[in-house]
C-alpha atoms as a PDB file:
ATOM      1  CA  UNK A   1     133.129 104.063  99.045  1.00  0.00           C
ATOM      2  CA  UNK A   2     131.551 103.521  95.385  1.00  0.00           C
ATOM      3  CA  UNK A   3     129.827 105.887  93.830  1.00  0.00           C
ATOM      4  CA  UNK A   4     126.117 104.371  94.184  1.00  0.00           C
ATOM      5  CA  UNK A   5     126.553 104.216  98.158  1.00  0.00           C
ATOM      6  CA  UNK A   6     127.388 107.839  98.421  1.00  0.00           C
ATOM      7  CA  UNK A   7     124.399 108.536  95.956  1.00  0.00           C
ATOM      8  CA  UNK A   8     121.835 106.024  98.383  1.00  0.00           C
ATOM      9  CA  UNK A   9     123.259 108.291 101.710  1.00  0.00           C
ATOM     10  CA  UNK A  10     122.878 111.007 100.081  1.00  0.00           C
ATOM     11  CA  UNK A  11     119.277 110.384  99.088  1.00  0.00           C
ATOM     12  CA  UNK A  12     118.626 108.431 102.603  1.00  0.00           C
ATOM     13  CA  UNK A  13     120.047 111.719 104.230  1.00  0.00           C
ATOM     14  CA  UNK A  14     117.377 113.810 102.671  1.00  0.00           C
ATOM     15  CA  UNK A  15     115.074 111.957 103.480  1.00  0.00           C
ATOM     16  CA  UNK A  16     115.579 111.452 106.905  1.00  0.00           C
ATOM     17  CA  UNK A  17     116.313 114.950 107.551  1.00  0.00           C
ATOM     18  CA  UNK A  18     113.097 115.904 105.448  1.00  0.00           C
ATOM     19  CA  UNK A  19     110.928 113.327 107.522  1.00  0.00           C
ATOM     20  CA  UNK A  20     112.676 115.329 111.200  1.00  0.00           C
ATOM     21  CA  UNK A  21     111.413 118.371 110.119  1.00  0.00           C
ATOM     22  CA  UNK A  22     108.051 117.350 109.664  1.00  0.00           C
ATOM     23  CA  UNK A  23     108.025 115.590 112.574  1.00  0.00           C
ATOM     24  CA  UNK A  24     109.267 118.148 114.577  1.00  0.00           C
ATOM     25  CA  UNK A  25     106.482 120.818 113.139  1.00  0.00           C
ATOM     26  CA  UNK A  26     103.480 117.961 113.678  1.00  0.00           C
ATOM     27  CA  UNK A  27     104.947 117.568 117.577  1.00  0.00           C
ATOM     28  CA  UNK A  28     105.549 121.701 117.989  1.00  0.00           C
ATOM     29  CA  UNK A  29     101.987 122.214 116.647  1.00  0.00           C
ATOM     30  CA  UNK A  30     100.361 119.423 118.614  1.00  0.00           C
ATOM     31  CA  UNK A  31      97.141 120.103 119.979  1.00  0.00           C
ATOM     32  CA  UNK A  32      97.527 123.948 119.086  1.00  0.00           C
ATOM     33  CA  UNK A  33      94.604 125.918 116.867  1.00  0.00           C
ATOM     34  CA  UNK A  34      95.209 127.846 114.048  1.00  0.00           C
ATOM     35  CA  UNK A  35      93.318 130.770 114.948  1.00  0.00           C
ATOM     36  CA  UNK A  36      92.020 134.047 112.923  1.00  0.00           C
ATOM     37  CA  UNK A  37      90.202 136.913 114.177  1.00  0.00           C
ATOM     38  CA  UNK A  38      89.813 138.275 117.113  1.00  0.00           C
ATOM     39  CA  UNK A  39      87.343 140.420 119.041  1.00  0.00           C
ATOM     40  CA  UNK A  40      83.928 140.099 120.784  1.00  0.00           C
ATOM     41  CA  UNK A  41      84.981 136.098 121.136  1.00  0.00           C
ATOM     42  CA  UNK A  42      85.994 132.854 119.677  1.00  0.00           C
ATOM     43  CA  UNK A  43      84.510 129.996 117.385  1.00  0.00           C
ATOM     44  CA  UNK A  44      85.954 126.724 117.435  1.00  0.00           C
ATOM     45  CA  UNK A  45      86.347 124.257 114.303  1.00  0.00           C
ATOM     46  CA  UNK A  46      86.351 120.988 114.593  1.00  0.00           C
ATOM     47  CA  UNK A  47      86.665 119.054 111.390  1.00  0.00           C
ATOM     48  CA  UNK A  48      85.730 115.543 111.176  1.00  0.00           C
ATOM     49  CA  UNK A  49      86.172 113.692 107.377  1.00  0.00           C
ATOM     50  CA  UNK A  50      86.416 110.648 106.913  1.00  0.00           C
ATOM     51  CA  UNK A  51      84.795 107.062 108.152  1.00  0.00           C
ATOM     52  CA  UNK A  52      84.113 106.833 111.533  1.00  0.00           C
ATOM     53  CA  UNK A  53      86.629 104.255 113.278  1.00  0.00           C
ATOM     54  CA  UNK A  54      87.886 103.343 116.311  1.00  0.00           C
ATOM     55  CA  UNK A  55      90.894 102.254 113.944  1.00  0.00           C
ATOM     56  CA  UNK A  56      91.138 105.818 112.174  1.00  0.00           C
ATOM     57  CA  UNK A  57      93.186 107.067 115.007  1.00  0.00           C
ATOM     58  CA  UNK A  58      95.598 109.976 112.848  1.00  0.00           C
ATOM     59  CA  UNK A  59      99.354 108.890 112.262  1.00  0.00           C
ATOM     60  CA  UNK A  60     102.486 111.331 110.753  1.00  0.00           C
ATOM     61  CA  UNK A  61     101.548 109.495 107.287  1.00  0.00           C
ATOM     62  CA  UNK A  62      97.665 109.828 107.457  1.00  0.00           C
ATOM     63  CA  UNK A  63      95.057 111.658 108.400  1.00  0.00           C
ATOM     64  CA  UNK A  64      93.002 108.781 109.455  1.00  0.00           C
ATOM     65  CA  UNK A  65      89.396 108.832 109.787  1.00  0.00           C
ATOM     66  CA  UNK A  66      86.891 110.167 112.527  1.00  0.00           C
ATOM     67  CA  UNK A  67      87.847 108.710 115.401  1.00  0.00           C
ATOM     68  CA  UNK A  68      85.777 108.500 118.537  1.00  0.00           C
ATOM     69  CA  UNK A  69      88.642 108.867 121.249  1.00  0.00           C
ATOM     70  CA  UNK A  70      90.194 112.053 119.789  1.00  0.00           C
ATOM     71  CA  UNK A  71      87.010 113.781 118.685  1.00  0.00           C
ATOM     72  CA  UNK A  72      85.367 113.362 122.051  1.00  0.00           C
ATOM     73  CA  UNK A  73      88.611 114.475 123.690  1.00  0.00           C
ATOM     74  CA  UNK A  74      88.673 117.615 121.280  1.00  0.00           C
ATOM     75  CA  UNK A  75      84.687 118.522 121.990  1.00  0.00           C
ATOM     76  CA  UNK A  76      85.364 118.067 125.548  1.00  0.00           C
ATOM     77  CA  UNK A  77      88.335 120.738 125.782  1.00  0.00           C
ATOM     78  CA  UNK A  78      86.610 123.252 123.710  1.00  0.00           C
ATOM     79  CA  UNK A  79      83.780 122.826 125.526  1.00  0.00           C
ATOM     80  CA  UNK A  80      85.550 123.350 129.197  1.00  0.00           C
ATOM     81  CA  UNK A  81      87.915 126.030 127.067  1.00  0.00           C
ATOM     82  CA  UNK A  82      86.952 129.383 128.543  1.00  0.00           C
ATOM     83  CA  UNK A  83      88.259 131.161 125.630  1.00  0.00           C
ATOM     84  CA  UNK A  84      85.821 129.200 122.897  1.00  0.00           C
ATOM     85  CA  UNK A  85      83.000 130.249 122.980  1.00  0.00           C
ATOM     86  CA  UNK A  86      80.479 128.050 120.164  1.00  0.00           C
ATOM     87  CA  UNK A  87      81.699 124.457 118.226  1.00  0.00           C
ATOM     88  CA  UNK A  88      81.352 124.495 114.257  1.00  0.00           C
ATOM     89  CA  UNK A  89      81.569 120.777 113.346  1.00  0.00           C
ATOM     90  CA  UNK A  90      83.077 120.871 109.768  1.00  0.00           C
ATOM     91  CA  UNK A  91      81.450 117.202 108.887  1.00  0.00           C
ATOM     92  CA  UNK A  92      82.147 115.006 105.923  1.00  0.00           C
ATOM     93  CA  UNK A  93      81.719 111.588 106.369  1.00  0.00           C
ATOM     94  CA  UNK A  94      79.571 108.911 104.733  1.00  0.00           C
ATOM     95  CA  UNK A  95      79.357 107.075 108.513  1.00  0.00           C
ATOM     96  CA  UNK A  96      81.349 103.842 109.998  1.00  0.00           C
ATOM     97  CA  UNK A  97      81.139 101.921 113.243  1.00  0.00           C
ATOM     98  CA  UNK A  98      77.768 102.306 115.342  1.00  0.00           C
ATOM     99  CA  UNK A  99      80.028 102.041 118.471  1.00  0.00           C
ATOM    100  CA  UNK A 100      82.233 104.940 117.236  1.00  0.00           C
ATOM    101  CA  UNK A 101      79.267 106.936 116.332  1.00  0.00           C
ATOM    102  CA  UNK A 102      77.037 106.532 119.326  1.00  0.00           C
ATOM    103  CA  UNK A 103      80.486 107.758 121.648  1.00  0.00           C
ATOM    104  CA  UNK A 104      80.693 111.138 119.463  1.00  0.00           C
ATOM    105  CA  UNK A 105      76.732 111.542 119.716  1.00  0.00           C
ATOM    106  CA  UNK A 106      77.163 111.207 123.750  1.00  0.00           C
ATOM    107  CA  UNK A 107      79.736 113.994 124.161  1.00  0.00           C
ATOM    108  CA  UNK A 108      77.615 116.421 121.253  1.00  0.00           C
ATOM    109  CA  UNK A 109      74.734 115.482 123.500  1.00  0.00           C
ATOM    110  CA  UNK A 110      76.660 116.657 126.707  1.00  0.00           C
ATOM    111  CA  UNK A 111      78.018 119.988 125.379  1.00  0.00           C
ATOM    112  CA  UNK A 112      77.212 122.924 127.143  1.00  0.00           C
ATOM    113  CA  UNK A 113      78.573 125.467 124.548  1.00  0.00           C
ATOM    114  CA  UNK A 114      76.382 125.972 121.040  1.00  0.00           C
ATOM    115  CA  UNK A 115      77.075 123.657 118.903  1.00  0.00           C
ATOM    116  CA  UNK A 116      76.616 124.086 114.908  1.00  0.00           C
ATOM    117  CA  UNK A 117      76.911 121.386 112.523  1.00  0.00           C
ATOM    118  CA  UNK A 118      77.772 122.232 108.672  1.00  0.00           C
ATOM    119  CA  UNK A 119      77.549 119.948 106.252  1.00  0.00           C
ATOM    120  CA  UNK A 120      80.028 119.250 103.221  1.00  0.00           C
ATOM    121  CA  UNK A 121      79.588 117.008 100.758  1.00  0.00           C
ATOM    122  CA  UNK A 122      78.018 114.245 103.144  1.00  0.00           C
ATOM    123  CA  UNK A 123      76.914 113.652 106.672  1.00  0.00           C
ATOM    124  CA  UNK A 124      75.274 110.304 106.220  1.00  0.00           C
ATOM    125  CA  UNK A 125      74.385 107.565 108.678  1.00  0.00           C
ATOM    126  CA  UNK A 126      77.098 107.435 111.882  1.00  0.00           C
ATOM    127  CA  UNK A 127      77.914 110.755 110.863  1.00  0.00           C
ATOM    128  CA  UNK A 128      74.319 112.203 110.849  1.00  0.00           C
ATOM    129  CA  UNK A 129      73.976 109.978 114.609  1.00  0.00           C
ATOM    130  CA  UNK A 130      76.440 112.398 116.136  1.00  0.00           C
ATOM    131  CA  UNK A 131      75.263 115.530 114.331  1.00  0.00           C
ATOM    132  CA  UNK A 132      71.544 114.891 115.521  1.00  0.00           C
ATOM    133  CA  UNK A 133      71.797 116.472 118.757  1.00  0.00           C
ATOM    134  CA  UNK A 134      73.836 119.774 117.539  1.00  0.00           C
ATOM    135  CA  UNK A 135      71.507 122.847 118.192  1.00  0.00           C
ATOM    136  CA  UNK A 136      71.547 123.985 114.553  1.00  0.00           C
ATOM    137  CA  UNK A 137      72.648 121.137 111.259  1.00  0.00           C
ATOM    138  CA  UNK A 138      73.100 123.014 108.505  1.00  0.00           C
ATOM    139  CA  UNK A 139      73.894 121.872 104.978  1.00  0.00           C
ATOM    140  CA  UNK A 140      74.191 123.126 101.368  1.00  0.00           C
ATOM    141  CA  UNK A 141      71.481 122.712  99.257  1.00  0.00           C
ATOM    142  CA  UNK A 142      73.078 119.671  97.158  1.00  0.00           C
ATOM    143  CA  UNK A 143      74.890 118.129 100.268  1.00  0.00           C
ATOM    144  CA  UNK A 144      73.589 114.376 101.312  1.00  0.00           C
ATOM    145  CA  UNK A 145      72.084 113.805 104.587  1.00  0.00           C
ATOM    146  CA  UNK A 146      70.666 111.185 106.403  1.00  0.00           C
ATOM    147  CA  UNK A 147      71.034 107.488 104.959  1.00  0.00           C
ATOM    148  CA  UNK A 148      69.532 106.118 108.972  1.00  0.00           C
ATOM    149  CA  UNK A 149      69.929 102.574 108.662  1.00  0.00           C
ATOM    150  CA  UNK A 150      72.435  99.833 109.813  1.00  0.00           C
ATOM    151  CA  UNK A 151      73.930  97.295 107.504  1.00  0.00           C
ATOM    152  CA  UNK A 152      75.567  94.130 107.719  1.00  0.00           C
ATOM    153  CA  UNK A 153      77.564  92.171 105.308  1.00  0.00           C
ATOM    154  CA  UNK A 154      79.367  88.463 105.524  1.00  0.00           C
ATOM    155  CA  UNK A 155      81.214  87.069 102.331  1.00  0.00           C
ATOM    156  CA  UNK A 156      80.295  83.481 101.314  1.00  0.00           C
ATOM    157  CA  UNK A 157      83.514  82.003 100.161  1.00  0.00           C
ATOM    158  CA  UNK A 158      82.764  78.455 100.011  1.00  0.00           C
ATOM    159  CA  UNK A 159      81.800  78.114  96.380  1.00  0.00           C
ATOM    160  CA  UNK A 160      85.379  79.339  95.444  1.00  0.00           C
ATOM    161  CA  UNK A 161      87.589  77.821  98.112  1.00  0.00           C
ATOM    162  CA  UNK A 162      86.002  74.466  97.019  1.00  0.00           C
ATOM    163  CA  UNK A 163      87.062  75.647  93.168  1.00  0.00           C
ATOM    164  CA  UNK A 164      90.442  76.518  94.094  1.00  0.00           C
ATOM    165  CA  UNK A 165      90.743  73.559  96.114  1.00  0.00           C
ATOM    166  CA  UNK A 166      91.085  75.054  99.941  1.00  0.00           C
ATOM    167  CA  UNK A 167      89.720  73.744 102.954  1.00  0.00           C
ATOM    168  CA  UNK A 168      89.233  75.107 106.874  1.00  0.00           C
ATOM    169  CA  UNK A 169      89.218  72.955 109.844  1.00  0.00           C
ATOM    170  CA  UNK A 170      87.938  75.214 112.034  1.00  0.00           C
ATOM    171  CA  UNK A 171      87.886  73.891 115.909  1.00  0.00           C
ATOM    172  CA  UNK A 172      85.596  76.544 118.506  1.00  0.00           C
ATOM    173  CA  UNK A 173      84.160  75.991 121.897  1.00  0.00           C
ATOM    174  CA  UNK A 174      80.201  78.066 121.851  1.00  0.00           C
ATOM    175  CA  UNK A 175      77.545  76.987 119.515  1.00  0.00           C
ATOM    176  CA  UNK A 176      78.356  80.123 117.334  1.00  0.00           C
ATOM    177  CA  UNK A 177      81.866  81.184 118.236  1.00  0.00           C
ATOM    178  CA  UNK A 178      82.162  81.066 113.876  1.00  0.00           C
ATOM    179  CA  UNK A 179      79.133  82.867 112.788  1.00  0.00           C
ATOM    180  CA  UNK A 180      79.905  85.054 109.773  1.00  0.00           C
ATOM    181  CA  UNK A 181      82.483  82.720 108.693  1.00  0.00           C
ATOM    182  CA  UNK A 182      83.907  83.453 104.652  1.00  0.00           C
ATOM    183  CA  UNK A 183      84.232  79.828 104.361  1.00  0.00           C
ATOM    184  CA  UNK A 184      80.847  78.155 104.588  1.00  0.00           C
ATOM    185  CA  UNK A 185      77.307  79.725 104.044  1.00  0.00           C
ATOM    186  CA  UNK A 186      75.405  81.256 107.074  1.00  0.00           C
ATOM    187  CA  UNK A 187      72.457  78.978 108.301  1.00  0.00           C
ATOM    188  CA  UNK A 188      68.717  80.395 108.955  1.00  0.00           C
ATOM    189  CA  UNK A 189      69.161  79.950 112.487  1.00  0.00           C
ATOM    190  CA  UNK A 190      72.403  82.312 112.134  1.00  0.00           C
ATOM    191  CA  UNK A 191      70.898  84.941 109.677  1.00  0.00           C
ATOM    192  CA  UNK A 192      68.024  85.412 112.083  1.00  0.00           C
ATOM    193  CA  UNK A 193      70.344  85.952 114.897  1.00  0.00           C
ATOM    194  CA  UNK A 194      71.893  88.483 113.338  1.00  0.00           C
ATOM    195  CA  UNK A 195      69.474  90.226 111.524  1.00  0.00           C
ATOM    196  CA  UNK A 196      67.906  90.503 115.707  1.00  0.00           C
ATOM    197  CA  UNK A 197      70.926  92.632 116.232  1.00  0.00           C
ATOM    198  CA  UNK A 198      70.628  94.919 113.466  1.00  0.00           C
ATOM    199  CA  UNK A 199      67.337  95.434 114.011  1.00  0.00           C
ATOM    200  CA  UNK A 200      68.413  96.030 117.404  1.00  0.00           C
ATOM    201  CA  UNK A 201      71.127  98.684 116.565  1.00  0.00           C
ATOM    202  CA  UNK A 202      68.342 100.309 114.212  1.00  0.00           C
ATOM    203  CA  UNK A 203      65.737 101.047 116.870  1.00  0.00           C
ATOM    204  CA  UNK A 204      69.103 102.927 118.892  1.00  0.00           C
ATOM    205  CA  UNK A 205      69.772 104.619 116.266  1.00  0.00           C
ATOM    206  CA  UNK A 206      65.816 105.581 115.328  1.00  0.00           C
ATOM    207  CA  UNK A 207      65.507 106.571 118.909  1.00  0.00           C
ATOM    208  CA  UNK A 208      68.638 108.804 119.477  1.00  0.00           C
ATOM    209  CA  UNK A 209      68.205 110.526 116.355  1.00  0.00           C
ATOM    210  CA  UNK A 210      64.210 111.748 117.904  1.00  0.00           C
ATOM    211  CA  UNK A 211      65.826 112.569 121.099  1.00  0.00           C
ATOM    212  CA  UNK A 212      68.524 114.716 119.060  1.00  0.00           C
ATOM    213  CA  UNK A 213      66.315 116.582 116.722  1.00  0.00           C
ATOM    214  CA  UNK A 214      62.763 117.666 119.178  1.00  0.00           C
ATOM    215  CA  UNK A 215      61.035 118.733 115.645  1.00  0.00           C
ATOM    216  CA  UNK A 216      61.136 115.075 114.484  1.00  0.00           C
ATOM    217  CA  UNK A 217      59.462 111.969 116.802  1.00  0.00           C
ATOM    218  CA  UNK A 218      60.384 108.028 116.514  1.00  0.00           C
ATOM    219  CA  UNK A 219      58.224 107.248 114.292  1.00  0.00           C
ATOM    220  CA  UNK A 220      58.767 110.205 111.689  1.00  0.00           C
ATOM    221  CA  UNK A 221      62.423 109.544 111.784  1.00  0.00           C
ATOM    222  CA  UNK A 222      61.278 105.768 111.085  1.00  0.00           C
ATOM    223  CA  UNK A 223      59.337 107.028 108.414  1.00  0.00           C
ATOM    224  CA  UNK A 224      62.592 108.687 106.524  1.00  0.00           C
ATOM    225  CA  UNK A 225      65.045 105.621 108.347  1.00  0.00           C
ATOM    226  CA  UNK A 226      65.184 103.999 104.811  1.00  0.00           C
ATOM    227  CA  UNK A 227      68.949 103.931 104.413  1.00  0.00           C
ATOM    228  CA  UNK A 228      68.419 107.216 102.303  1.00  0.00           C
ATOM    229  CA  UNK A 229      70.471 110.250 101.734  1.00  0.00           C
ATOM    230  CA  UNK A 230      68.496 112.994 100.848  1.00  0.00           C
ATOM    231  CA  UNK A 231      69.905 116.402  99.481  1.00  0.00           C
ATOM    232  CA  UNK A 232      69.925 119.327 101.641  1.00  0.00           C
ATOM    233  CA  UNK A 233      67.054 121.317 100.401  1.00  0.00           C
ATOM    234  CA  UNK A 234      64.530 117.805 100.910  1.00  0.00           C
ATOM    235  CA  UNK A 235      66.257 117.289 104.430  1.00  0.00           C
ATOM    236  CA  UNK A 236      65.445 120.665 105.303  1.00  0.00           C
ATOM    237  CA  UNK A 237      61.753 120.154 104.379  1.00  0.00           C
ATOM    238  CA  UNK A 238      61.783 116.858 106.132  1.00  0.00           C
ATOM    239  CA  UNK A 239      63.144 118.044 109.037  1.00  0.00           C
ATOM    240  CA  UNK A 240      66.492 116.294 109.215  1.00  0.00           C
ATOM    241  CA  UNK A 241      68.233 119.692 109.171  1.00  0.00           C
ATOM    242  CA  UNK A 242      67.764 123.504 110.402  1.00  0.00           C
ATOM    243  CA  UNK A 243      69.012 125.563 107.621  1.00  0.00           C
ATOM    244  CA  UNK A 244      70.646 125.754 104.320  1.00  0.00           C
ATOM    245  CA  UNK A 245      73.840 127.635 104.198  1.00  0.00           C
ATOM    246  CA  UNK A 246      77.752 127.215 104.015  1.00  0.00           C
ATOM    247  CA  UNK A 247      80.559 126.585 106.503  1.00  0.00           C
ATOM    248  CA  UNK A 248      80.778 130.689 106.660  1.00  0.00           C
ATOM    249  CA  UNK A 249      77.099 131.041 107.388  1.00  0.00           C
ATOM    250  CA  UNK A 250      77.678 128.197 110.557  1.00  0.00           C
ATOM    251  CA  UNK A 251      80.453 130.120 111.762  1.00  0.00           C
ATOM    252  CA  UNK A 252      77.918 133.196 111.712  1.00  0.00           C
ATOM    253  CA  UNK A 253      74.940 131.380 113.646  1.00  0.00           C
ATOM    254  CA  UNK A 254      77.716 129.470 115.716  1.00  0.00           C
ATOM    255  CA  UNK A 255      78.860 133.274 116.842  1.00  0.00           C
ATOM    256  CA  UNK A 256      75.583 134.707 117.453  1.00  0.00           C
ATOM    257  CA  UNK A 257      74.312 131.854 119.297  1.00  0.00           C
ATOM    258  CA  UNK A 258      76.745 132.265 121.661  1.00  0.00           C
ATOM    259  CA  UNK A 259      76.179 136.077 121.439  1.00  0.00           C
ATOM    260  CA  UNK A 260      79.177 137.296 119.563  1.00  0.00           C
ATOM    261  CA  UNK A 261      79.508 140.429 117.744  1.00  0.00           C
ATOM    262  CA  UNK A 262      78.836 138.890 113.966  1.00  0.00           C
ATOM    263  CA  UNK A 263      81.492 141.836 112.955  1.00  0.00           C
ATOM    264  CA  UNK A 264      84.064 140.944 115.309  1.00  0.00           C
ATOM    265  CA  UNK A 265      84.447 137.192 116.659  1.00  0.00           C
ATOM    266  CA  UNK A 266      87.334 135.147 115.995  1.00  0.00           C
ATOM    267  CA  UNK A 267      87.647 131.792 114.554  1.00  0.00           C
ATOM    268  CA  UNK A 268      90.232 129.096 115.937  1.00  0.00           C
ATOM    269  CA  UNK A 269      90.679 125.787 114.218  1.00  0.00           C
ATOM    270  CA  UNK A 270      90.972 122.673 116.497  1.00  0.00           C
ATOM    271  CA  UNK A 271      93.053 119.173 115.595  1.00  0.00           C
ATOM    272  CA  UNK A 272      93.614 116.505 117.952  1.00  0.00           C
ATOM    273  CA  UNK A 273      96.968 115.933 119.191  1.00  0.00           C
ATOM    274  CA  UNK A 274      99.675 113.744 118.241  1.00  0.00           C
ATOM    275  CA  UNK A 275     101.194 111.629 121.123  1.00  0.00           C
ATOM    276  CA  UNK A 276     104.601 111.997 121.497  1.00  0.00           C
ATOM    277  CA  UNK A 277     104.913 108.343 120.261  1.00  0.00           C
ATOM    278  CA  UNK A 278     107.876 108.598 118.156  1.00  0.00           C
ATOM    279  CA  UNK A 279     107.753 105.026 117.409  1.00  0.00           C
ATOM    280  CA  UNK A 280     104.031 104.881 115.910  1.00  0.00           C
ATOM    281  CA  UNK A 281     104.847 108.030 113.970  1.00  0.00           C
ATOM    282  CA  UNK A 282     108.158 106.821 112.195  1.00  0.00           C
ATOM    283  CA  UNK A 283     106.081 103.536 111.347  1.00  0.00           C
ATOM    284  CA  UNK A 284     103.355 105.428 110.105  1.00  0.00           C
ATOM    285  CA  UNK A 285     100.689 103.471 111.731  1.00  0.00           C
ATOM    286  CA  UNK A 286      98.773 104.868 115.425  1.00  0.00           C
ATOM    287  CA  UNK A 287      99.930 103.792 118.517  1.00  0.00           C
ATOM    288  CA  UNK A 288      96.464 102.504 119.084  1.00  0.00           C
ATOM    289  CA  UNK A 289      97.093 100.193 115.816  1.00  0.00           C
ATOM    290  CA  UNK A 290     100.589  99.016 117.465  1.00  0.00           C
ATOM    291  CA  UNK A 291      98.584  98.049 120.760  1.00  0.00           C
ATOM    292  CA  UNK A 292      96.394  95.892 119.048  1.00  0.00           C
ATOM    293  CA  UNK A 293      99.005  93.889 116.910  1.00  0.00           C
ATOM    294  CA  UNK A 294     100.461  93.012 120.693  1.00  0.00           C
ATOM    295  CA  UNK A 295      96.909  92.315 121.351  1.00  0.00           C
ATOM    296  CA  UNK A 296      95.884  90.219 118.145  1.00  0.00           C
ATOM    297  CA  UNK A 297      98.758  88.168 118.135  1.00  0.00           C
ATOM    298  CA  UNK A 298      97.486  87.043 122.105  1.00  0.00           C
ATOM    299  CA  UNK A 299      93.932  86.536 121.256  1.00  0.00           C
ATOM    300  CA  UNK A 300      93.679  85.519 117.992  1.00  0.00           C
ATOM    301  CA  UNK A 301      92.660  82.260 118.579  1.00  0.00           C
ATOM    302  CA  UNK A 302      89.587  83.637 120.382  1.00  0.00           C
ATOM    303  CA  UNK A 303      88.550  86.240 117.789  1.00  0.00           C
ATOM    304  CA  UNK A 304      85.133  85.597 116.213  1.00  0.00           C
ATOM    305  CA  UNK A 305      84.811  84.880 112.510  1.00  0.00           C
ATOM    306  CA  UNK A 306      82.198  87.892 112.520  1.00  0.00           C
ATOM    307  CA  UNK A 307      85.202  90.242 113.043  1.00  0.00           C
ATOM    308  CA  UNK A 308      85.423  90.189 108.754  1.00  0.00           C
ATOM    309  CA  UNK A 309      81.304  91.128 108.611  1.00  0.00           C
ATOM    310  CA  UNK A 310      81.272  94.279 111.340  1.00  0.00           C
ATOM    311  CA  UNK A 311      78.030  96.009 111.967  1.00  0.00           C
ATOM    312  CA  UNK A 312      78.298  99.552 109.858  1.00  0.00           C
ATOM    313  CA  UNK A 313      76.075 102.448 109.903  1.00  0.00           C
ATOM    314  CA  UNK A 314      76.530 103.414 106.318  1.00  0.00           C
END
């Protein structure tokens, strides 16, 4: 055997051993807290960074985003977890997917256990959503909150695939099966359509964010719905959030909401677990992201042109 091919098994070797072992710790720690404290009770920490996905399901390679499946999965065990006793949600997100966001504001809505947001850098549109119905938001001082509003973008490609000298033929059965389309420009008829169903996703969001926060009716959240962040210390005075303080001071009101001994509570840190799906973890992509290559590849054909301009709360 030459030289370089020992070298290349030698290197391959450490890798693949290197890769087992973190594998093995990411399966053996699965769905486990890290946990600190102990005492009167227990806090649990959810974190939740990132943009809020139905594709940012975690994989061995990534983090991911928020996504709605595993966080409502995680806020639903802690909540039926009779040694957790209040939720800290660690947030940090600038929002995502309305669809995502409205699923994580249902379960926060449903909790039974305190639950205590705490801001980071950013809880901005989806993100803000779910953290409306929390019974305490709390944020630093120069943290961003709010940004309510729904946007909608569509690229207009025509003027350069005419330059560069490409063409579609694009063959659909329903009047507007290609609305959204990158190669031609949207018509009135189309832009009015649409703009119906953001203004449609905008009232939701308007109206769960009053139902979420008592202090604040429709039309004062309307009033600050201008697509907006605002930095903790205005939110506070507007009414978008409870109190300023830092993820310590959460854990604090978290633990006495729940009526814990402020000297003598624990903390526990929740993660969502990682399927057993060897496959999805050695390709570094989530199993949900395998499932819908199978299911791309068999409905392709039938996939709108709007898939390329989604609906974001951002």
């Amino acid at each position: 055997m030459s030289r370089g091919w020992k070298i290349f098994l030698w290197i391959a070797g450490v890798f693949v051993l290197g890769y087992v072992v973190l594998l093995v710790a990411l399966l053996a720690s699965a769905g486990d807290g890290v946990a600190w404290g102990s005492g009167s009770g227990t806090v649990g920490v959810i974190r939740l960074d990132g943009v809020i996905s139905a594709d940012s399901e975690p994989t061995a390679f990534s983090a991911g985003g928020i996504d709605p499946v595993s966080t409502v999965e995680l806020l639903r065990s802690a909540d039926e977890d009779p040694d957790i006793d209040a939720i800290v949600l660690r947030i940090n997100s600038p929002g995502g997917s309305p669809a995502a966001s409205w699923e994580i504001y249902q379960a926060v809505s449903e909790m039974q256990k305190p639950v205590v947001v705490s801001v980071a850098d950013v809880a901005a549109s989806g993100a803000y959503y779910f953290a409306s119905p929390a019974d305490v938001i709390m944020a630093a001082p120069t943290s961003e909150v709010g940004s309510i509003g729904v946007i909608l973008m569509a690229q207009d490609l025509e003027g350069l695939l005419e330059k560069v000298g490409i063409r579609y033929t694009v063959l659909t059965r329903g009047e507007h099966k290609d609305i959204g389309s990158p190669a031609r420009a949207m018509t009135d008829e189309e832009k009015r359509i649409l703009q119906e169903q953001v203004d449609m996703i905008y009232e939701r969001f308007i109206a769960d964010v009053a139902d979420g926060r008592p202090e604040l009716d429709a039309d004062q959240v309307r009033e600050l719905a201008t697509g907006l962040t605002y930095p903790g210390e205005e939110a506070l005075r507007l009414g978008l959030i409870d109190e300023l303080g830092s993820y310590s001071d959460a854990l604090d009101v978290a633990a006495d909401l729940a009526g814990l001994d402020l000297e003598d509570y624990g903390v526990t840190y929740l993660q969502p677990e990682f399927g057993a799906d060897l496959l999805s973890l050695f390709l570094g992509v989530s199993s949900g992201a395998l499932r819908q290559i199978g299911i791309g590849l068999a409905q392709g054909l039938t996939a709108p042109a709007l898939d390329g301009a989604r609906l974001r709360l951002e």
